[in-house]
N, C-alpha and C. Protein backbone atom coordinates (compact mmCIF):
# COMPACT_ATOMS: atom_id res chain seq x y z
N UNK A 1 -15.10 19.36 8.89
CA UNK A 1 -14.55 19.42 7.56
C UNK A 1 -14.88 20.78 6.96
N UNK A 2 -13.86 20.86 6.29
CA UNK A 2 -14.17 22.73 5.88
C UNK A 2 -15.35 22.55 4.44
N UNK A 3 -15.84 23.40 4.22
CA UNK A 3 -16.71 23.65 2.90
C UNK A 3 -16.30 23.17 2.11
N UNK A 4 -16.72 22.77 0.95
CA UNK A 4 -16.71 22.81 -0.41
C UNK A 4 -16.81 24.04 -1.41
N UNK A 5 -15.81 24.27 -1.95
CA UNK A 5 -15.99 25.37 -3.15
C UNK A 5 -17.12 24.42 -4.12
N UNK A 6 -17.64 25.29 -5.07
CA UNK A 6 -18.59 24.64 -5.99
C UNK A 6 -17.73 24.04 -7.20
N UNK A 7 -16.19 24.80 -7.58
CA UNK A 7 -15.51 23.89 -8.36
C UNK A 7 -14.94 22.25 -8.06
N UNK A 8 -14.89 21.80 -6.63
CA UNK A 8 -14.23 20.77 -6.94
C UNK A 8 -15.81 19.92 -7.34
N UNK A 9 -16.90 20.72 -6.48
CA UNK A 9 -18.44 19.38 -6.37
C UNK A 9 -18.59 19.46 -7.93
N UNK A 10 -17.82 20.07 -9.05
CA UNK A 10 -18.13 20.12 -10.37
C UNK A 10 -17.87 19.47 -11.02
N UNK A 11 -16.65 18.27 -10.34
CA UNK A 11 -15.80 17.77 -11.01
C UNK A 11 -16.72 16.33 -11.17
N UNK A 12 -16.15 16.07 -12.03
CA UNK A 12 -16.78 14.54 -12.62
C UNK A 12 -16.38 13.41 -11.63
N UNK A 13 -17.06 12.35 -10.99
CA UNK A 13 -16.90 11.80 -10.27
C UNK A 13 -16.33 9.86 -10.69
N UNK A 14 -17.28 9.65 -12.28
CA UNK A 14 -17.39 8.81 -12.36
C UNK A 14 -18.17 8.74 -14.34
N UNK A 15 -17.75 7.50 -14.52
CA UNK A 15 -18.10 7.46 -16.13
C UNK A 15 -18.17 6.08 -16.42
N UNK A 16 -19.18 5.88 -17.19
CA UNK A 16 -19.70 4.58 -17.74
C UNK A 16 -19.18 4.06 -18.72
N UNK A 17 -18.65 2.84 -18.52
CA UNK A 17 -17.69 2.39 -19.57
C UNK A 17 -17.48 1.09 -19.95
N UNK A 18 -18.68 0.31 -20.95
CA UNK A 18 -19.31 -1.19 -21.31
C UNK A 18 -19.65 -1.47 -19.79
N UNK A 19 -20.60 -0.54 -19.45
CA UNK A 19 -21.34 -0.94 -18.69
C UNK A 19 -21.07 -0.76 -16.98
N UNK A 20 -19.30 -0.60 -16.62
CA UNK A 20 -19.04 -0.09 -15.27
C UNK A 20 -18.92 1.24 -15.30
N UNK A 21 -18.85 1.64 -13.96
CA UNK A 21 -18.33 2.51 -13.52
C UNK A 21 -16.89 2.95 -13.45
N UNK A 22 -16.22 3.26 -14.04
CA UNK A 22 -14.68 4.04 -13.86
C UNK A 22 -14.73 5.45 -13.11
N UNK A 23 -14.26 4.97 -12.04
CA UNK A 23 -14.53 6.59 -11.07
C UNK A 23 -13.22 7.03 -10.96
N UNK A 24 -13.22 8.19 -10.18
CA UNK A 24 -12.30 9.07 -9.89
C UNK A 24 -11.88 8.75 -8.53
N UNK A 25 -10.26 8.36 -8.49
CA UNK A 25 -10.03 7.70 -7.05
C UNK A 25 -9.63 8.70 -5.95
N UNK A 26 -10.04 8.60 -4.40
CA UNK A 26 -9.57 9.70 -3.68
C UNK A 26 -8.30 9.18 -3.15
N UNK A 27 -7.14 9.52 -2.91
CA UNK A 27 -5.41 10.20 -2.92
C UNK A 27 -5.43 8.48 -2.17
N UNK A 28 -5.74 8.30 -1.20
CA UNK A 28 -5.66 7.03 -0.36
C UNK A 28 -5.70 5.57 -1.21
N UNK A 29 -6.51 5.73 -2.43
CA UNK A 29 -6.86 4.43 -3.12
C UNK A 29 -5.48 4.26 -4.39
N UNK A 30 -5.15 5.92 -4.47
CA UNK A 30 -3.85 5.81 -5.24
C UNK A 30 -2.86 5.29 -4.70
N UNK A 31 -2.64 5.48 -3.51
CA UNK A 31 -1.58 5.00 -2.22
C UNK A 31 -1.98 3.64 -2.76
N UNK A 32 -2.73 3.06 -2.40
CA UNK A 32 -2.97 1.32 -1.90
C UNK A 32 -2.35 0.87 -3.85
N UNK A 33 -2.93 1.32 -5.07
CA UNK A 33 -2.36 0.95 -6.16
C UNK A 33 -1.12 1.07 -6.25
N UNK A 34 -0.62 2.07 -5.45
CA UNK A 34 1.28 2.10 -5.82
C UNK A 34 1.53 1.05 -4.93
N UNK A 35 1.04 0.84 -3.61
CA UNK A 35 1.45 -0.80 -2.75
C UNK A 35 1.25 -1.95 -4.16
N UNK A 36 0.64 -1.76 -4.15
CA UNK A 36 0.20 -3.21 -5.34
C UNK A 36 1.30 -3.35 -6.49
N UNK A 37 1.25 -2.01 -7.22
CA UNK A 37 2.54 -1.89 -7.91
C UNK A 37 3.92 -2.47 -7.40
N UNK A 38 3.81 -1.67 -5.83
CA UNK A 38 5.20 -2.11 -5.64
C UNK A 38 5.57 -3.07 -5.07
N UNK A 39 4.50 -4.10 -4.86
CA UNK A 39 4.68 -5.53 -4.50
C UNK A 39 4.81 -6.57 -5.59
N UNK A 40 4.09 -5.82 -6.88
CA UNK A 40 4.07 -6.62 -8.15
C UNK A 40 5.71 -7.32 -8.48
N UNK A 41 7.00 -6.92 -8.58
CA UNK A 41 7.95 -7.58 -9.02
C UNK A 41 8.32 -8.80 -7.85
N UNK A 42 8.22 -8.88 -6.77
CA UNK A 42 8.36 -9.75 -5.96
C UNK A 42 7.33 -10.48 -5.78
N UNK A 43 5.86 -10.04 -6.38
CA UNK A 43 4.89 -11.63 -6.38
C UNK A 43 5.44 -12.24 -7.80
N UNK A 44 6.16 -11.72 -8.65
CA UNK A 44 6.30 -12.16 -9.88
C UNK A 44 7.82 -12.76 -9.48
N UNK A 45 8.61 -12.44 -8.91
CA UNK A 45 10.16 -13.41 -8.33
C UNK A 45 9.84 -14.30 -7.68
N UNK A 46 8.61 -14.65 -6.45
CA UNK A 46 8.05 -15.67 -6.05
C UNK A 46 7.46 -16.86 -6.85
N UNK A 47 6.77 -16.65 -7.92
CA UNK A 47 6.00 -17.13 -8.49
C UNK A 47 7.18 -17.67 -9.85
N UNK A 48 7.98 -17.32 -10.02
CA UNK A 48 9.20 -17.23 -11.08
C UNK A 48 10.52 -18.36 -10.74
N UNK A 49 10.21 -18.32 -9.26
CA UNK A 49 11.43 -18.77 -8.62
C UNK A 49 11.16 -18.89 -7.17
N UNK A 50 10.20 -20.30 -6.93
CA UNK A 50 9.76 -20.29 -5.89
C UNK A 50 10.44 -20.60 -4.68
N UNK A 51 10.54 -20.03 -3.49
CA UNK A 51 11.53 -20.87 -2.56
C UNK A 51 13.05 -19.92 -2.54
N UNK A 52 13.11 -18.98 -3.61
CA UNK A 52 14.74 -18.65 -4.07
C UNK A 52 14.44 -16.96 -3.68
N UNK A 53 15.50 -16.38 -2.95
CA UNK A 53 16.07 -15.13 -2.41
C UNK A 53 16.36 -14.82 -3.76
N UNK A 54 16.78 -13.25 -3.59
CA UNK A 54 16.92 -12.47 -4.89
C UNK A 54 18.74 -12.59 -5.05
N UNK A 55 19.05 -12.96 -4.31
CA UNK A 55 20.77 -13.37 -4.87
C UNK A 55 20.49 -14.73 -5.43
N UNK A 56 20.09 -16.14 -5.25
CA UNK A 56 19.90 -17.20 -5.65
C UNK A 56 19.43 -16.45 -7.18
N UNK A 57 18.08 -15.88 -7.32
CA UNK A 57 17.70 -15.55 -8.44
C UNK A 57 18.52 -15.01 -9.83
N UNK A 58 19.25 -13.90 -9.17
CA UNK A 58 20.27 -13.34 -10.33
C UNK A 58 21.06 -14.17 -10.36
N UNK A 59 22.17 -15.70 -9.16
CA UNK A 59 22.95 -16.51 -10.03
C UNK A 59 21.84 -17.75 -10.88
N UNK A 60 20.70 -17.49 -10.85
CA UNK A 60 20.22 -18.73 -11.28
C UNK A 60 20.15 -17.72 -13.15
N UNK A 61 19.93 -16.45 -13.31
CA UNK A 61 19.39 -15.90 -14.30
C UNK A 61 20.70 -15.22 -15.06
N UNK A 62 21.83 -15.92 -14.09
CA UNK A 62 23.30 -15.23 -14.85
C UNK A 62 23.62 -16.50 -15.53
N UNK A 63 23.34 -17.27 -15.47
CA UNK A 63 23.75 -18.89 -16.18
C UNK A 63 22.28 -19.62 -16.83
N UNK A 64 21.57 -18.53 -17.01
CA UNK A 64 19.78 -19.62 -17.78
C UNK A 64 20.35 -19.73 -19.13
N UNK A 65 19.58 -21.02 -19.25
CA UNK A 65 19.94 -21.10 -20.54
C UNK A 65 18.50 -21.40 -21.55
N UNK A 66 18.11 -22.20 -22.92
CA UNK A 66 17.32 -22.17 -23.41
C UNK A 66 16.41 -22.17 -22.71
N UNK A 67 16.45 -23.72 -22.58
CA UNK A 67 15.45 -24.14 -21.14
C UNK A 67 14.73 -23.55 -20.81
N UNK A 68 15.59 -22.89 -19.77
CA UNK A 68 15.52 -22.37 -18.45
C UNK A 68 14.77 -21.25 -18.37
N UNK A 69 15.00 -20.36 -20.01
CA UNK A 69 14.05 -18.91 -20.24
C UNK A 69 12.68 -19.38 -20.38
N UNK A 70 12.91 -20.32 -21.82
CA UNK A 70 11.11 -20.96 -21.91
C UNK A 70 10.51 -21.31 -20.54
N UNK A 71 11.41 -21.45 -19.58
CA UNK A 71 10.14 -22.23 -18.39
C UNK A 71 9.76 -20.85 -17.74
N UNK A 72 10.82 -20.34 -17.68
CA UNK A 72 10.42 -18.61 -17.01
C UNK A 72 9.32 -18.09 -17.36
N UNK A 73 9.38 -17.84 -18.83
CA UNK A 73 8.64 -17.05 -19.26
C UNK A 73 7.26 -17.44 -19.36
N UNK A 74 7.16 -19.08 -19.26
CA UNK A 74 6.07 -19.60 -18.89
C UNK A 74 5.37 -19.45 -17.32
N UNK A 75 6.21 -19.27 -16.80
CA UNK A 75 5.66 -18.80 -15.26
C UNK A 75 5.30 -17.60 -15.10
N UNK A 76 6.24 -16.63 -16.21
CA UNK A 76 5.36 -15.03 -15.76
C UNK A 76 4.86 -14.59 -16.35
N UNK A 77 4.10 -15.32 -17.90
CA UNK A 77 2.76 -15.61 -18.06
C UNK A 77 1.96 -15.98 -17.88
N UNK A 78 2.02 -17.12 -16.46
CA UNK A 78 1.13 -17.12 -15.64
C UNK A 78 0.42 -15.96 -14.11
N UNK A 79 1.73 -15.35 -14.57
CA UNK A 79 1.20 -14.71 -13.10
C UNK A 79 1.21 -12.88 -13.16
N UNK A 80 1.73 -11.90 -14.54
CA UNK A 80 1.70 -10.94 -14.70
C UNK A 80 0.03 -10.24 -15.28
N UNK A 81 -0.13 -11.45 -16.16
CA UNK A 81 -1.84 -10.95 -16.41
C UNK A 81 -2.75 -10.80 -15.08
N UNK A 82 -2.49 -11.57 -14.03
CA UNK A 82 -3.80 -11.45 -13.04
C UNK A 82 -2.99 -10.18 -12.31
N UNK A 83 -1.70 -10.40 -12.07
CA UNK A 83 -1.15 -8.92 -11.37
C UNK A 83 -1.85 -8.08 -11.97
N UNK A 84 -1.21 -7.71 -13.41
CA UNK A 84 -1.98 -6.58 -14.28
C UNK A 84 -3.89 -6.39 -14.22
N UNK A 85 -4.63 -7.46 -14.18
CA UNK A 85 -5.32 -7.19 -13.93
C UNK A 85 -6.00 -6.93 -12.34
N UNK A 86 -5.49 -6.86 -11.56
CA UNK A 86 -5.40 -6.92 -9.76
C UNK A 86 -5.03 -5.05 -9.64
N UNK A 87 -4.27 -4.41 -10.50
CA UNK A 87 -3.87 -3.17 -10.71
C UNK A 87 -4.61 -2.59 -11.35
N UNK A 88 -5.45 -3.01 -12.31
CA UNK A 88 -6.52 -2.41 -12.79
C UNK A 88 -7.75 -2.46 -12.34
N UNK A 89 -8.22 -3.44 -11.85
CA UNK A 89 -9.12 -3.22 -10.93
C UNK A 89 -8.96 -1.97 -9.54
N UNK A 90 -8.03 -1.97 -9.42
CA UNK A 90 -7.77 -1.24 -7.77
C UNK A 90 -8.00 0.54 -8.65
N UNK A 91 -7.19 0.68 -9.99
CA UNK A 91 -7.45 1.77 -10.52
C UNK A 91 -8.53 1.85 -11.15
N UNK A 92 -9.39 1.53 -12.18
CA UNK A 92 -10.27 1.60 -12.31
C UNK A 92 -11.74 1.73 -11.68
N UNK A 93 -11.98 0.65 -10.33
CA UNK A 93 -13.09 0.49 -9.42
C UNK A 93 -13.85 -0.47 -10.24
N UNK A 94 -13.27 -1.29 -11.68
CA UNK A 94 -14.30 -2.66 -11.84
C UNK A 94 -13.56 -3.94 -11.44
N UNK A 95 -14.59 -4.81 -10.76
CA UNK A 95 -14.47 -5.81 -10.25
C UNK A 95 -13.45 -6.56 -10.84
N UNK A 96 -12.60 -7.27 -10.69
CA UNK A 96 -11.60 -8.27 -10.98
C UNK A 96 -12.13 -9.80 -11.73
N UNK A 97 -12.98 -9.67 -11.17
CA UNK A 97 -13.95 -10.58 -12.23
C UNK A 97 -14.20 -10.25 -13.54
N UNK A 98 -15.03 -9.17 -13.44
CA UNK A 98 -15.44 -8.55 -14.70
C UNK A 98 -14.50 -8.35 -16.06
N UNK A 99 -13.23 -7.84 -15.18
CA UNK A 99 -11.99 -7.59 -16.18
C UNK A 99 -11.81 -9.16 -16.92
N UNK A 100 -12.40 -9.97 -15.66
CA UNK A 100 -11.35 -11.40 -16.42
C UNK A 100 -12.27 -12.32 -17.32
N UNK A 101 -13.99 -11.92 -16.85
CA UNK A 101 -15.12 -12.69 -17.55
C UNK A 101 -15.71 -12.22 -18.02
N UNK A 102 -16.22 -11.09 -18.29
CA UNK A 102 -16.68 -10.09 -18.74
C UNK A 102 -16.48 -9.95 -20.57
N UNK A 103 -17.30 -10.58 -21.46
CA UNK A 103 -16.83 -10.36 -22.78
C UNK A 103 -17.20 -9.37 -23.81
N UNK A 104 -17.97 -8.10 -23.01
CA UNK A 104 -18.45 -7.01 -23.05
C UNK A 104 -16.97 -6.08 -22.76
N UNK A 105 -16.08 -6.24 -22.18
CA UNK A 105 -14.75 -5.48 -21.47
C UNK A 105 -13.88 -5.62 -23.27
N UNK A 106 -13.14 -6.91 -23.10
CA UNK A 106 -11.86 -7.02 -23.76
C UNK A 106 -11.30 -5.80 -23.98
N UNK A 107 -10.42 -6.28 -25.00
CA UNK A 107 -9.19 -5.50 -24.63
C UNK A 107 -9.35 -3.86 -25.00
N UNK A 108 -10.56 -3.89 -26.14
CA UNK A 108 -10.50 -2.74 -26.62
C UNK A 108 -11.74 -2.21 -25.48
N UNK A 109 -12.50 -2.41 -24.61
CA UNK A 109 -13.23 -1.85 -23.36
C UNK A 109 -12.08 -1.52 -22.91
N UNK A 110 -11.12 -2.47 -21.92
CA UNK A 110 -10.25 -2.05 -20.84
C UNK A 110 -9.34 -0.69 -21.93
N UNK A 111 -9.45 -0.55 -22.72
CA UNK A 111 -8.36 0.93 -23.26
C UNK A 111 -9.40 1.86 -23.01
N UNK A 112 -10.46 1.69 -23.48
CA UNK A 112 -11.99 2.56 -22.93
C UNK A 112 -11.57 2.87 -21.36
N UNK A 113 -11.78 2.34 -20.84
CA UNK A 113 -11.97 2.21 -19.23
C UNK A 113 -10.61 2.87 -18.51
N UNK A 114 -9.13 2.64 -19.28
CA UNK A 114 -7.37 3.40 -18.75
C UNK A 114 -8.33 4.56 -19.41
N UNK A 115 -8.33 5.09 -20.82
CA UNK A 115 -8.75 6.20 -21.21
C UNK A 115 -10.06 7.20 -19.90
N UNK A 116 -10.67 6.57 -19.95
CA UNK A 116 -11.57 7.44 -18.85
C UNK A 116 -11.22 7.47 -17.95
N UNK A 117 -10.06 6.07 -16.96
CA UNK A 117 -9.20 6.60 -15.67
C UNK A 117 -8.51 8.09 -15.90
N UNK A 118 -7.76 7.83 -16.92
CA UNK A 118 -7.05 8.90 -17.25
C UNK A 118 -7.68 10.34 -16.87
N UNK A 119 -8.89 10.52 -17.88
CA UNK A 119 -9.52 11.58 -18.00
C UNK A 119 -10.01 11.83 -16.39
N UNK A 120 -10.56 11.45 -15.88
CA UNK A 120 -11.47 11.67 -14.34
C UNK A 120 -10.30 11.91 -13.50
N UNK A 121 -9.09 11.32 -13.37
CA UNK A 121 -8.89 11.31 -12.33
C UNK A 121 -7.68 12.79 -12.59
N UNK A 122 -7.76 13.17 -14.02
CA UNK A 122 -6.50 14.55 -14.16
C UNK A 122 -5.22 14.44 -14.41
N UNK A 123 -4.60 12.98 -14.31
CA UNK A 123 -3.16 12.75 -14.80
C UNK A 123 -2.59 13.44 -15.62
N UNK A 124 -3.00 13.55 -16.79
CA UNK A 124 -2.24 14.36 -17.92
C UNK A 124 -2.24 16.00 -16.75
N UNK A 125 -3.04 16.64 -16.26
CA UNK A 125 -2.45 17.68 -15.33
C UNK A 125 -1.58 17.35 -14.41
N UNK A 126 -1.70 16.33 -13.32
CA UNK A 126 -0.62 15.94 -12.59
C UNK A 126 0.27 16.16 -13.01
N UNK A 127 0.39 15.20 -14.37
CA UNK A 127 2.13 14.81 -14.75
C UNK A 127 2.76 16.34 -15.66
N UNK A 128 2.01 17.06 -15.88
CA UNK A 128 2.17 18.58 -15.94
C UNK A 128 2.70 19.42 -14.97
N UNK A 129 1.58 19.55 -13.94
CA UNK A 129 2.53 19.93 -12.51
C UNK A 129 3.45 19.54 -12.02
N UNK A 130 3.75 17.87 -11.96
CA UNK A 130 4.95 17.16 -11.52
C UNK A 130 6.31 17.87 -12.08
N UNK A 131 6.00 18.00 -13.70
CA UNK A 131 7.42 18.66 -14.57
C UNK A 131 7.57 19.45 -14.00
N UNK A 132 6.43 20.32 -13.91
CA UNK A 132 7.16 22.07 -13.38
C UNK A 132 7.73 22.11 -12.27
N UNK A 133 7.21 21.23 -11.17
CA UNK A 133 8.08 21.24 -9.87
C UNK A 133 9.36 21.09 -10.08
N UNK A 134 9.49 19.52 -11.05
CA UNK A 134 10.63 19.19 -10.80
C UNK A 134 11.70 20.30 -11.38
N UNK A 135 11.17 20.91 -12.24
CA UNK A 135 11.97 21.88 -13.01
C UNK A 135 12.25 23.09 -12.31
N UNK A 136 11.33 23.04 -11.73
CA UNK A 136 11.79 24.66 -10.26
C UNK A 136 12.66 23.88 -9.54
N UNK A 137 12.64 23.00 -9.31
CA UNK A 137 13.67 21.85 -8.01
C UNK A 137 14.99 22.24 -8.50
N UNK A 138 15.21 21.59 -10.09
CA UNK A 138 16.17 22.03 -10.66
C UNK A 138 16.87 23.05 -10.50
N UNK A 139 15.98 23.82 -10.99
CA UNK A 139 16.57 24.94 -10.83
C UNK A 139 17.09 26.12 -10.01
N UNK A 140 16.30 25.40 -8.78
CA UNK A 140 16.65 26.02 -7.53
C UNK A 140 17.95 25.62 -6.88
N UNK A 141 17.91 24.41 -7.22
CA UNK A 141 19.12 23.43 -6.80
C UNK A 141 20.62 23.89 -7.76
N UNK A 142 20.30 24.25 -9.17
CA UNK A 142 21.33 24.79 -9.93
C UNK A 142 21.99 26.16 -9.72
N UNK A 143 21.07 26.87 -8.78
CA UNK A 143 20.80 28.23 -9.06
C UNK A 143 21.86 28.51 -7.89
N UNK A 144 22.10 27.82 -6.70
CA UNK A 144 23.27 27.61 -5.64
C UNK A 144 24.22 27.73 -5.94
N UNK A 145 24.94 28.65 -5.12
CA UNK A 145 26.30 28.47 -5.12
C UNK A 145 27.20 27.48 -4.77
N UNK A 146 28.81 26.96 -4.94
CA UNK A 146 28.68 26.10 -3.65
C UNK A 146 29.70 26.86 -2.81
């Protein structure tokens, strides 16, 4: 493995927050949260509409009626909070427990805890760099003749 410059060993690794740790995730643990993400709408169509393919689903949700929403929406209030919290755990690094028993956390901890993800891990720079790429993309792409 090649050296370390002394700027990245500078970087903040990790921050205390009602009591956990909120660390800074390495590129691989971001990977596994976007899996989770992107499994999230289909554990929530399973759980919504059990047994039913995603064509069954849209004719069952092109004809719902009162009913039919109240029972929905009762099912993916059962099952978007533990997603949501299953995604925060994986980003954050606190236990899934903690998020859910933990009465030291609530809601105003877990904004503590996104807030210090935020900060450690550099997003607001990411999503900085991301623009500019995309904006050179642009513009490289505009800049063609055809």
């Amino acid at each position: 493995m090649a050296e370390k410059s002394s700027l990245p060993l500078s970087v903040r690794k990790g921050e205390m927050v009602r009591g956990y740790e909120v660390r800074r995730l390495p590129l691989g643990e971001y990977l596994t949260a976007l899996d989770a993400l992107r499994e999230a709408p289909a554990a929530l169509m399973r759980a919504c509409f059990p047994g039913e393919d995603a064509s069954q689903v849209l004719t069952r949700l092109s004809h719902i009626g009162p009913d039919g929403l109240t029972k929905l929406l009762e099912r993916a209030m059962a099952v978007v909070p533990g997603e949501a919290v299953r995604l925060l755990s994986l980003l954050t690094g606190v236990p899934q427990e903690a998020l859910l028993r933990d009465p030291d956390i609530g809601l105003d901890g877990l904004a503590e805890m996104l807030e210090a993800f935020w900060r450690l891990n550099g997003l607001e720079n990411f999503t900085k760099a991301a623009l500019r790429a995309a904006a050179a993309l642009k513009s490289a792409r505009t800049g063609f003749s055809a």
